[in-house]
C-alpha atoms as a PDB file:
ATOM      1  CA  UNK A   1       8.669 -13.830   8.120  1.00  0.00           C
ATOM      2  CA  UNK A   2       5.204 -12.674   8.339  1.00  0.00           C
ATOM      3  CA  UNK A   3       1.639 -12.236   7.762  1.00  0.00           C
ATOM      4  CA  UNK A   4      -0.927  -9.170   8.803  1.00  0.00           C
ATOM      5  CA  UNK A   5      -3.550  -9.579  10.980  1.00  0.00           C
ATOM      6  CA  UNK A   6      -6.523  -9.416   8.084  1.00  0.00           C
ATOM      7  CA  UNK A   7      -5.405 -12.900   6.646  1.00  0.00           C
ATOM      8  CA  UNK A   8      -6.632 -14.812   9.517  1.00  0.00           C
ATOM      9  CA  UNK A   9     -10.024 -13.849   9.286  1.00  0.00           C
ATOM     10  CA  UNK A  10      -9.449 -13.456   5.121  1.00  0.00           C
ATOM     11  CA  UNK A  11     -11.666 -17.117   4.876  1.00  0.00           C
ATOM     12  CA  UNK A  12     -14.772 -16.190   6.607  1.00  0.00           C
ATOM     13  CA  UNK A  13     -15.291 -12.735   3.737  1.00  0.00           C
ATOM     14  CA  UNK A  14     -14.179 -14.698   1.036  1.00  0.00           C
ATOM     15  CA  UNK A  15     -16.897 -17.101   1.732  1.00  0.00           C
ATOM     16  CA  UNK A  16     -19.574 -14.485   2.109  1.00  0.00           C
ATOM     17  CA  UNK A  17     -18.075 -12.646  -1.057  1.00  0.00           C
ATOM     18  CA  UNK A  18     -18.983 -15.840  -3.172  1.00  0.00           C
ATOM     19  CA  UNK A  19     -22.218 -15.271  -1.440  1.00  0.00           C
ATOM     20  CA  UNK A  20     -22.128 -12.000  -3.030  1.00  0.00           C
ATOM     21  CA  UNK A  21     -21.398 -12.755  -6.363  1.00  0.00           C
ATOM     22  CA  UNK A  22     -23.896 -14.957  -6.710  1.00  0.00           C
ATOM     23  CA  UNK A  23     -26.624 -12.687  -5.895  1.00  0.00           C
ATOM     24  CA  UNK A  24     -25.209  -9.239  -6.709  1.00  0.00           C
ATOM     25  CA  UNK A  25     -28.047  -8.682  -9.421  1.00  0.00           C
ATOM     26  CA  UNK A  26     -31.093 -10.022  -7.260  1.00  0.00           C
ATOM     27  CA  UNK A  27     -29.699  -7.497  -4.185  1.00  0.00           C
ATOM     28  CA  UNK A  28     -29.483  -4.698  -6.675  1.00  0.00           C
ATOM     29  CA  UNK A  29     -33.088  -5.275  -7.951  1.00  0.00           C
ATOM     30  CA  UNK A  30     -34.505  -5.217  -4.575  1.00  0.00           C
ATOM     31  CA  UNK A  31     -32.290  -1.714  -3.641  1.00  0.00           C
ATOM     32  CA  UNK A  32     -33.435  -0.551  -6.545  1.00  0.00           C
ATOM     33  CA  UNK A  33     -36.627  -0.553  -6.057  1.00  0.00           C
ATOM     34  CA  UNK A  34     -36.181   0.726  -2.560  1.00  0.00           C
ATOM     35  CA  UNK A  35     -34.729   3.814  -3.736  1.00  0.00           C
ATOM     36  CA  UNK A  36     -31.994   3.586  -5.535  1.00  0.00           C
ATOM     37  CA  UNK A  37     -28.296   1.119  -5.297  1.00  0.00           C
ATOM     38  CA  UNK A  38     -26.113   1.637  -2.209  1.00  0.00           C
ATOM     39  CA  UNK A  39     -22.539   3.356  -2.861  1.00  0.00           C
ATOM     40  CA  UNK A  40     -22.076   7.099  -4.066  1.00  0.00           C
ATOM     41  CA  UNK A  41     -20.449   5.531  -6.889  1.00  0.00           C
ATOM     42  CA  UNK A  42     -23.443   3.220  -8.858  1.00  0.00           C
ATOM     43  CA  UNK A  43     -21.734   0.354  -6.723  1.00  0.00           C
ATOM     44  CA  UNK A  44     -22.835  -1.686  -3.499  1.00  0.00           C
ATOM     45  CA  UNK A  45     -20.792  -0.810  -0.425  1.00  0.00           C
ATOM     46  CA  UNK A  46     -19.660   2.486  -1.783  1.00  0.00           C
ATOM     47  CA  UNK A  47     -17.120   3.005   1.553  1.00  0.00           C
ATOM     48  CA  UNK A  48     -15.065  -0.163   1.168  1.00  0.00           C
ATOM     49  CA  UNK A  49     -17.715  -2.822   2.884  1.00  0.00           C
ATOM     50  CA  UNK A  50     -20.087  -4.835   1.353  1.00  0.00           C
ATOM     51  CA  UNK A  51     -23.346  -5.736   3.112  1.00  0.00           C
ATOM     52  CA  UNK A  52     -24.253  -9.705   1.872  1.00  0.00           C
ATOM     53  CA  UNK A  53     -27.876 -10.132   1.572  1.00  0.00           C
ATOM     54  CA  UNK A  54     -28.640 -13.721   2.430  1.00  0.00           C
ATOM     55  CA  UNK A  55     -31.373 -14.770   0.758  1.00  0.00           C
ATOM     56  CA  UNK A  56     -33.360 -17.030   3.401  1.00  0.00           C
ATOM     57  CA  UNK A  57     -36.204 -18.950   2.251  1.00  0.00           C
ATOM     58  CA  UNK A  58     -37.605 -17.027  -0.548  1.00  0.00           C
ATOM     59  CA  UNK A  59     -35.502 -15.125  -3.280  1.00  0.00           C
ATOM     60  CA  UNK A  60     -38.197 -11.726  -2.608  1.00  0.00           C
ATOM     61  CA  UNK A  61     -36.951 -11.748   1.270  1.00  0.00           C
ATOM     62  CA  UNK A  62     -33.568 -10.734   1.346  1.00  0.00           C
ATOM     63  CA  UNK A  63     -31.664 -10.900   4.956  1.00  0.00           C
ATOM     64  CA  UNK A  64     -28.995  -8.946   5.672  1.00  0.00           C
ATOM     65  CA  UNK A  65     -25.866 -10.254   7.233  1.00  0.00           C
ATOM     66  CA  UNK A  66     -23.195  -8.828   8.920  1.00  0.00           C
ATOM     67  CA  UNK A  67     -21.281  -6.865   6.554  1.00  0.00           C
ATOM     68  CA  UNK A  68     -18.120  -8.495   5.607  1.00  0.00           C
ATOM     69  CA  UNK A  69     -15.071  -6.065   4.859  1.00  0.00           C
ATOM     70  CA  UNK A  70     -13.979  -5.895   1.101  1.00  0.00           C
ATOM     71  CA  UNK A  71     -10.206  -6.679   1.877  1.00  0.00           C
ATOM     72  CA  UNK A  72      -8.015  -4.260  -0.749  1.00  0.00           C
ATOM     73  CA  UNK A  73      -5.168  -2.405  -0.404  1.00  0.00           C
ATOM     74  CA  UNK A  74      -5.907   0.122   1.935  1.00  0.00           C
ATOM     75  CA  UNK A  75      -6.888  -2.260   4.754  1.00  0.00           C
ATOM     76  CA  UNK A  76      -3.268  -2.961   4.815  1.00  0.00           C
ATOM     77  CA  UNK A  77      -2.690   0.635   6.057  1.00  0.00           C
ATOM     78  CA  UNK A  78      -5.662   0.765   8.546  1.00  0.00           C
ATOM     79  CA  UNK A  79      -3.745  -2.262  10.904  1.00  0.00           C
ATOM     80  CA  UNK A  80      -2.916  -1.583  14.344  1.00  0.00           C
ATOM     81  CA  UNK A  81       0.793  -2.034  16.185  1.00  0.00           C
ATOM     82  CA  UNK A  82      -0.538  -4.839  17.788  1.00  0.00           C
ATOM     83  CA  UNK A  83      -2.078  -6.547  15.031  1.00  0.00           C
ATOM     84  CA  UNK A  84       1.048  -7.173  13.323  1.00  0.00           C
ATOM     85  CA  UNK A  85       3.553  -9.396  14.445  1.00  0.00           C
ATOM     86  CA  UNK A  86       7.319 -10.186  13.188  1.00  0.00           C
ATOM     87  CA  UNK A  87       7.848  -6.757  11.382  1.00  0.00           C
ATOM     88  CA  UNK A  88      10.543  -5.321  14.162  1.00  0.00           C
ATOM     89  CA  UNK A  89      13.501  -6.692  12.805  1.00  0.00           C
ATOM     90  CA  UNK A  90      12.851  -5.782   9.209  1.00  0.00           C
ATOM     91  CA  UNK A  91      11.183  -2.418   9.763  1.00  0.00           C
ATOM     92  CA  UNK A  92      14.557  -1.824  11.936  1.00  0.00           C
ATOM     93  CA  UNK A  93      16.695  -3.042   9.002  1.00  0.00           C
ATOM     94  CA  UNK A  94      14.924  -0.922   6.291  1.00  0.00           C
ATOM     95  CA  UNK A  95      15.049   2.166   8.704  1.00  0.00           C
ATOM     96  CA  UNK A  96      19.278   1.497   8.918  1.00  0.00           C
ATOM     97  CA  UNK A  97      19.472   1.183   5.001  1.00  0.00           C
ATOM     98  CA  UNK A  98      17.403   4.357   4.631  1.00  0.00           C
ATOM     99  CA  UNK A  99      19.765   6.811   7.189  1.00  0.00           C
ATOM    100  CA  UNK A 100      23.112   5.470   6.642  1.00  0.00           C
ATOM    101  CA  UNK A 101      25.753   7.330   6.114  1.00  0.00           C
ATOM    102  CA  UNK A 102      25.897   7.458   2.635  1.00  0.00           C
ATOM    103  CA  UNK A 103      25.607  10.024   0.228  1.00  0.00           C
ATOM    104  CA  UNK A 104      24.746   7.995  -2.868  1.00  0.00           C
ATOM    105  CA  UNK A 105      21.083   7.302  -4.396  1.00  0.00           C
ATOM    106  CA  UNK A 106      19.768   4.481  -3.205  1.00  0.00           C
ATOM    107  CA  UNK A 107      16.605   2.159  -3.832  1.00  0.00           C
ATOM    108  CA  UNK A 108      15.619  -0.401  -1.539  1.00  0.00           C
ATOM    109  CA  UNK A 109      13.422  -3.025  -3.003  1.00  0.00           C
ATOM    110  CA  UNK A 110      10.928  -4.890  -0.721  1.00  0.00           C
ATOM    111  CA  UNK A 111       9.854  -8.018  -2.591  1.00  0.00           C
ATOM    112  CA  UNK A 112       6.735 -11.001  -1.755  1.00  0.00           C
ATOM    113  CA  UNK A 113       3.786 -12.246  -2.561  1.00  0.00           C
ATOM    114  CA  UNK A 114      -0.090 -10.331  -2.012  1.00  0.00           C
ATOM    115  CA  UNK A 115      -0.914 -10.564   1.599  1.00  0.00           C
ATOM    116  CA  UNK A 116       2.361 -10.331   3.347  1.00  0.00           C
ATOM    117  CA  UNK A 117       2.387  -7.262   4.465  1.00  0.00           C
ATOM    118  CA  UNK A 118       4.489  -5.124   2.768  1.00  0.00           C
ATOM    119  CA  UNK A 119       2.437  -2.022   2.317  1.00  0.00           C
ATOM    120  CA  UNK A 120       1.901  -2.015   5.899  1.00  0.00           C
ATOM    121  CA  UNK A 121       5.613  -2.800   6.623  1.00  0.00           C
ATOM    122  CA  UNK A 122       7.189  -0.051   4.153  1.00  0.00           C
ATOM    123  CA  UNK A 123       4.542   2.637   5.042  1.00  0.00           C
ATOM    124  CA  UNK A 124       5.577   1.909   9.053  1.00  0.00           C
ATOM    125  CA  UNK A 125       9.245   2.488   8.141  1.00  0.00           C
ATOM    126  CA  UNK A 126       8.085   5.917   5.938  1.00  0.00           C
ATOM    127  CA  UNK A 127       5.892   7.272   9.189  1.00  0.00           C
ATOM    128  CA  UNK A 128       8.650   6.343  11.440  1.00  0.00           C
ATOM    129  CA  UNK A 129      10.093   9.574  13.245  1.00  0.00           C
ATOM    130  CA  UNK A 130      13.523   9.171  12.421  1.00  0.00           C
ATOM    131  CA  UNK A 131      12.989   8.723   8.863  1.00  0.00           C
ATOM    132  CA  UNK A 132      10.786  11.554   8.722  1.00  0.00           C
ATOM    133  CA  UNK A 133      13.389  13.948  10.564  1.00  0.00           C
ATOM    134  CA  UNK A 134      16.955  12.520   8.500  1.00  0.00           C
ATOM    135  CA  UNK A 135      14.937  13.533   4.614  1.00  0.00           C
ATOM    136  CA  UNK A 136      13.927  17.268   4.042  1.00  0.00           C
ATOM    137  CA  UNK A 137      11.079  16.091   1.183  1.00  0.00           C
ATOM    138  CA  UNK A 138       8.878  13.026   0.975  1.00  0.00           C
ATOM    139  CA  UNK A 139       6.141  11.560  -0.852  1.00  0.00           C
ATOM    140  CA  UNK A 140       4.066   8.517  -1.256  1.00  0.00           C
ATOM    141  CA  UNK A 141       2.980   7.449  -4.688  1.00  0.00           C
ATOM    142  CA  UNK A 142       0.571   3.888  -5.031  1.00  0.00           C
ATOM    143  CA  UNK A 143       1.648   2.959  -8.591  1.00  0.00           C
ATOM    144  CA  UNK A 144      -0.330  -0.101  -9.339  1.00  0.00           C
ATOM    145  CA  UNK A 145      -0.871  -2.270 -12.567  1.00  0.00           C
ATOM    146  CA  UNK A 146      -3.187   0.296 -14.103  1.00  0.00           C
ATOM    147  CA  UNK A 147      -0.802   3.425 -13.941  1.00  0.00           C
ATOM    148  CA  UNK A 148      -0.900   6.341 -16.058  1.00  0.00           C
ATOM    149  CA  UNK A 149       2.618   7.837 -15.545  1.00  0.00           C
ATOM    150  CA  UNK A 150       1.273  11.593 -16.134  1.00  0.00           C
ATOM    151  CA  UNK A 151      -1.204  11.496 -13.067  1.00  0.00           C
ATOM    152  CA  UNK A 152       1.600   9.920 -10.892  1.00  0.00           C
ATOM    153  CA  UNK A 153       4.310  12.549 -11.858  1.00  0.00           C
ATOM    154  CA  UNK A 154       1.317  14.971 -11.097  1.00  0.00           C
ATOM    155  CA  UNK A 155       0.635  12.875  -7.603  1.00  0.00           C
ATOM    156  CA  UNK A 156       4.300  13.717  -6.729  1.00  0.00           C
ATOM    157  CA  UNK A 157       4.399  17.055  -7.101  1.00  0.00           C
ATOM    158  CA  UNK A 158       1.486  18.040  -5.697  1.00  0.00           C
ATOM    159  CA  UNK A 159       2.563  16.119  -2.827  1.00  0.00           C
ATOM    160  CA  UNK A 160       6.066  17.986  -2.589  1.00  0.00           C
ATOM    161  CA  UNK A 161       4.342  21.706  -2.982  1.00  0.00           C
ATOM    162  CA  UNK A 162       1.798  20.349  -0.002  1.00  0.00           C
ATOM    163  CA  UNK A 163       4.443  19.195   2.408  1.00  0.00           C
ATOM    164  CA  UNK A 164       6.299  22.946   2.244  1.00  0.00           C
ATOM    165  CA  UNK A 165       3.056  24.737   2.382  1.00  0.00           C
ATOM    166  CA  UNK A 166       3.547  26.491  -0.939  1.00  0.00           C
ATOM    167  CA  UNK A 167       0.643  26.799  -3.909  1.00  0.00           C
ATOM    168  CA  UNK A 168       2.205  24.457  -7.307  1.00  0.00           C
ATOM    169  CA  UNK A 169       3.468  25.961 -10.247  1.00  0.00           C
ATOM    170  CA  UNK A 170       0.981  27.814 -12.356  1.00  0.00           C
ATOM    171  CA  UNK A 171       0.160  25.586 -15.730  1.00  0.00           C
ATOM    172  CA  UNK A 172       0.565  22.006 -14.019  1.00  0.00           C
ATOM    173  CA  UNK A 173      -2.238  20.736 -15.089  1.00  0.00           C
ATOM    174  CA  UNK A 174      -1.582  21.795 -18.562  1.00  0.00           C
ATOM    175  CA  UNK A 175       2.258  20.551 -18.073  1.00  0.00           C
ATOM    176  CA  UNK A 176       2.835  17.517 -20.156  1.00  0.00           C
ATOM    177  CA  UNK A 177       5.098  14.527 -18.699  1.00  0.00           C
ATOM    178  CA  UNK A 178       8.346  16.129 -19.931  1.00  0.00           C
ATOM    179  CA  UNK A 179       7.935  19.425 -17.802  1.00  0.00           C
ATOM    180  CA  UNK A 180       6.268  17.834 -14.607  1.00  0.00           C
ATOM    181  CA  UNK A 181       9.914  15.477 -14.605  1.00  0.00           C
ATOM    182  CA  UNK A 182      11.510  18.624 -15.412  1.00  0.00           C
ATOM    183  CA  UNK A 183       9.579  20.364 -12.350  1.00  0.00           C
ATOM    184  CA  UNK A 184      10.013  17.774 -10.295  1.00  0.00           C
ATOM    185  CA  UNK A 185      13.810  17.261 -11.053  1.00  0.00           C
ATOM    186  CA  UNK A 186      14.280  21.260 -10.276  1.00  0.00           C
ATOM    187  CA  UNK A 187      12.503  20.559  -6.964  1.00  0.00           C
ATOM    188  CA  UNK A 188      14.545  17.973  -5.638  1.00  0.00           C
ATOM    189  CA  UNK A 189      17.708  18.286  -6.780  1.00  0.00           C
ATOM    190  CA  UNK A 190      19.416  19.961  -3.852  1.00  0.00           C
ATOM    191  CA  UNK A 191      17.177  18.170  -1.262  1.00  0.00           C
ATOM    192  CA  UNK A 192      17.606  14.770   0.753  1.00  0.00           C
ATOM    193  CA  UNK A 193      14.657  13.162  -0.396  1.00  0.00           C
ATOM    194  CA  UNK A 194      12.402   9.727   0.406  1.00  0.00           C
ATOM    195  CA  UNK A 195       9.662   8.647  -2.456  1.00  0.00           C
ATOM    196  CA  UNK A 196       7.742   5.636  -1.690  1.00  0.00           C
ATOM    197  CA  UNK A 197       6.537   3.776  -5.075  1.00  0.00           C
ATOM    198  CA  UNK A 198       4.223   1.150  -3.763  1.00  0.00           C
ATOM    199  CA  UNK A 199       2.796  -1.592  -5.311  1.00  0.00           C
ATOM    200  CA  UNK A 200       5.158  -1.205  -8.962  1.00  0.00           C
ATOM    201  CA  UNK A 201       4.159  -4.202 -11.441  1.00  0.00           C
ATOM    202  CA  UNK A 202       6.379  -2.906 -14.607  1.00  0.00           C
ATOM    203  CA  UNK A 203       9.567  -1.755 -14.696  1.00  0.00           C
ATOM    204  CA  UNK A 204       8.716   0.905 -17.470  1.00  0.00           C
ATOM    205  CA  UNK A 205       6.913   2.794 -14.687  1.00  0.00           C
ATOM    206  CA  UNK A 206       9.944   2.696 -12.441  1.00  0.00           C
ATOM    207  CA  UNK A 207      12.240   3.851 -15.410  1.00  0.00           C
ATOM    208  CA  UNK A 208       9.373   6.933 -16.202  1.00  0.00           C
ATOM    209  CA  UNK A 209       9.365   8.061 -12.297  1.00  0.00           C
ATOM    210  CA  UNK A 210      13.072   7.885 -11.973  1.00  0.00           C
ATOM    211  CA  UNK A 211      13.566  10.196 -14.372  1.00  0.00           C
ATOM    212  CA  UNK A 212      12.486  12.641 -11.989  1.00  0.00           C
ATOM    213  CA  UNK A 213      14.387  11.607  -9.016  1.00  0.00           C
ATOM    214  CA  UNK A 214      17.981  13.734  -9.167  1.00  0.00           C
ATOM    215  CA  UNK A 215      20.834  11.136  -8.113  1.00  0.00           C
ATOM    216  CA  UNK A 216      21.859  14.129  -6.160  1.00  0.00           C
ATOM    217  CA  UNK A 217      24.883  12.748  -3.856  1.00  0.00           C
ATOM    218  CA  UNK A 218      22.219  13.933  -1.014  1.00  0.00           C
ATOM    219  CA  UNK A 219      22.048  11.119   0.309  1.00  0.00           C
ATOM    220  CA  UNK A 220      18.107  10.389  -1.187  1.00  0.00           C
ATOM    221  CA  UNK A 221      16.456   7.448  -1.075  1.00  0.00           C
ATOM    222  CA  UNK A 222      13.583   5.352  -2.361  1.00  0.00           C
ATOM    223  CA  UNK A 223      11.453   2.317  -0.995  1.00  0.00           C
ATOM    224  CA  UNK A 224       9.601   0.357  -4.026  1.00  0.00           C
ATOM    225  CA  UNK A 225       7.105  -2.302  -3.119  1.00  0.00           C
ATOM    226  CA  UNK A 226       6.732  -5.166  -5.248  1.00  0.00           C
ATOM    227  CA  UNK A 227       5.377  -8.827  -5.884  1.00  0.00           C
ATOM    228  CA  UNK A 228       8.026  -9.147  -8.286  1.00  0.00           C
ATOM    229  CA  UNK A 229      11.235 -10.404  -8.206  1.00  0.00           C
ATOM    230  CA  UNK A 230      13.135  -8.834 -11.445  1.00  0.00           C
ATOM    231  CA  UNK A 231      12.039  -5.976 -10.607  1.00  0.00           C
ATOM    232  CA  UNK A 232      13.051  -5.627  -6.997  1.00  0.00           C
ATOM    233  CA  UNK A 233      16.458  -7.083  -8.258  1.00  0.00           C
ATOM    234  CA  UNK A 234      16.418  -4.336 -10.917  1.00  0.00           C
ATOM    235  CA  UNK A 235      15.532  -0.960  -9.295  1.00  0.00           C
ATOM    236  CA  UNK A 236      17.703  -1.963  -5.963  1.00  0.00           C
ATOM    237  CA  UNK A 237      20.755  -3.438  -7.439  1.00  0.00           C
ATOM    238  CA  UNK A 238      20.968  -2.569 -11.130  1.00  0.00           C
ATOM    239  CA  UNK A 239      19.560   0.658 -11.341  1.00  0.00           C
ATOM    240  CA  UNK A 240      21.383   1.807  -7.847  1.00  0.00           C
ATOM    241  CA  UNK A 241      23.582   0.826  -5.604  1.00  0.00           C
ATOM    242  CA  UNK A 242      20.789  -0.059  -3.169  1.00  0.00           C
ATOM    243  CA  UNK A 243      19.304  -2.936  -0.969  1.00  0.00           C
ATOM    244  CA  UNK A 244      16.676  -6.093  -2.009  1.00  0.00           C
ATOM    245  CA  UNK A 245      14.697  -7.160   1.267  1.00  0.00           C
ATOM    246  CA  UNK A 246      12.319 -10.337   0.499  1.00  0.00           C
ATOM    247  CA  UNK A 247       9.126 -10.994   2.296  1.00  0.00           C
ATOM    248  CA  UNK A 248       8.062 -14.358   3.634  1.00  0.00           C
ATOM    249  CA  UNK A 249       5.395 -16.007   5.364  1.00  0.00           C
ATOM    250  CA  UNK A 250       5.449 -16.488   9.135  1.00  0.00           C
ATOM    251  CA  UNK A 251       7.295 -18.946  11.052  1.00  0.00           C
ATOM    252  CA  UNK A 252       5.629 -21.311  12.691  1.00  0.00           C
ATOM    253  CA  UNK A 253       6.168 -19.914  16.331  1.00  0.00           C
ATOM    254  CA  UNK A 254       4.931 -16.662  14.514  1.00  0.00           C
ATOM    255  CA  UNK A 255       1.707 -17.939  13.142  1.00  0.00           C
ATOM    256  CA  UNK A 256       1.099 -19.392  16.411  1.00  0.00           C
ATOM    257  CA  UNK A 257       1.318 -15.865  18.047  1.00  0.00           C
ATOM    258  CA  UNK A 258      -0.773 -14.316  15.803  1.00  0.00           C
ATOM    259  CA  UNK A 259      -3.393 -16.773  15.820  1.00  0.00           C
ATOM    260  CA  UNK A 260      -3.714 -16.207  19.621  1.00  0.00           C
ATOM    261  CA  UNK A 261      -3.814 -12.315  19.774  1.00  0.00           C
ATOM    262  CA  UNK A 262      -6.805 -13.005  16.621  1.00  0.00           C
ATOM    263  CA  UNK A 263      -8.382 -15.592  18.389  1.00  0.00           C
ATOM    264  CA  UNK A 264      -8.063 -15.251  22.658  1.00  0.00           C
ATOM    265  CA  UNK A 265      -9.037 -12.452  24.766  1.00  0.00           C
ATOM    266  CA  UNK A 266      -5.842 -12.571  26.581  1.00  0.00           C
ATOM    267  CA  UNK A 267      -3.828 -13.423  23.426  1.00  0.00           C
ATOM    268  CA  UNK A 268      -3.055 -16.508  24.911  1.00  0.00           C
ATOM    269  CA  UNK A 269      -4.697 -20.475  23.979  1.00  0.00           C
ATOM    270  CA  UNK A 270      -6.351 -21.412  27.662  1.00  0.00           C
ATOM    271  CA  UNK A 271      -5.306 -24.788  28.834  1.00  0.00           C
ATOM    272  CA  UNK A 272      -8.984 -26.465  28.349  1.00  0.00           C
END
């Protein structure tokens, strides 16, 4: 259906991250003795880019390149509007499953493969202004495949206290993961609620965070990113009474599109 705006470029930094690899320990040498590594964090390209040394005729002369931008999840969320192309007619779709009239709990799964887009797609439906005005409480939690279910339950409510402009709960940071779902379950449970869980790889995290989430007959919902499929299937249709949406690649006439707005000033191939 799809694709964001990064993957058409994705080639060019993959080929300078080889690049990178290769020399990672020569660059670091060479920083090193210039004063220390770049990155706050002990790591090159501390900020999310990566500047590739070249190494141009000798291995003691290192040339730097145009950085090259370290593509990871967050990029997703930096696109612009006009950078993304055939995400109208879902992001309308998912906005109708999220404010219909319906009182029950619902979870709507958005399903696909890395790169399609549907971190930028689900967080574009969770900004939009209706959705924001139809739920009273809302929170975004990136789950991940390296989760620790106590700092996400943590994540949440902090998040919740934040939006209504009131200081947490003394003893959170002592609570254990029994009282924060406890806390958490207090919070919400007369509220019309959204939670967005993005990027869920297990199915035991799901089960752990929706523990917390009051099936309230407020009419809450919650959108789940994932790459897989049982697990879409699961949270939207077995665990609720909700909706599945998969995510495909762009059409042809869509790819097409999108390579023009990448590619032409005017978005458009010139006839020569």
């Amino acid at each position: 259906m799809w694709i964001t705006g990064d993957q058409v470029t994705a080639g060019v930094c993959h080929k300078e991250e080889a690049l990178w690899r290769g020399t990672e320990t020569k660059i670091d040498e060479v920083l090193a003795g210039a004063g220390g590594r770049a990155g706050g964090d002990g790591k090159l390209g501390g900020w999310g880019f990566v500047a590739v040394q070249g190494l141009t005729g000798s291995t003691s002369t290192p040339v730097v390149n145009k950085p090259c931008y370290d593509h990871r999840r967050h990029d997703a969320l930096l696109l612009e509007e006009a950078e993304v192309v055939g995400m109208d007619r879902p992001k309308k779709q998912l906005i109708k499953w999220l404010v219909e009239d319906n009182p029950r709990f619902k979870v709507i799964s958005v399903e696909g493969i890395g790169g399609l887009g549907k971190t930028t797609l689900v967080k574009k439906v969770y900004e939009d202004v209706q959705v924001k005005r139809h739920f009273q409480n809302h929170a975004w939690i990136t789950v991940s495949q390296l989760f620790k279910i106590k700092e996400l339950l943590k994540n949440l409510i902090q998040q919740l206290f934040d939006e209504i402009k009131q200081p947490l709960p003394q003893r959170v940071e002592a609570m254990d993961i029994t009282e924060l779902t406890i806390q958490i379950k207090q919070f919400l449970q007369q509220s019309r609620y959204v939670i967005a869980l993005d990027d869920v790889w297990s199915i035991d995290a799901w089960h752990s965070i929706k523990l917390a989430l009051p099936d309230n007959n407020c009419g809450s919902r919650v959108l789940l990113t994932t790459r897989i499929v049982d697990i879409a299937s699961t949270t939207s249709t077995v665990d609720s009474h909700g909706h599945f949406h998969h995510m495909e690649a762009l059409a042809g006439e869509e790819s097409w599109t999108l390579f023009c707005r990448k590619t032409f000033q005017d978005n458009c191939c010139p006839d020569h």
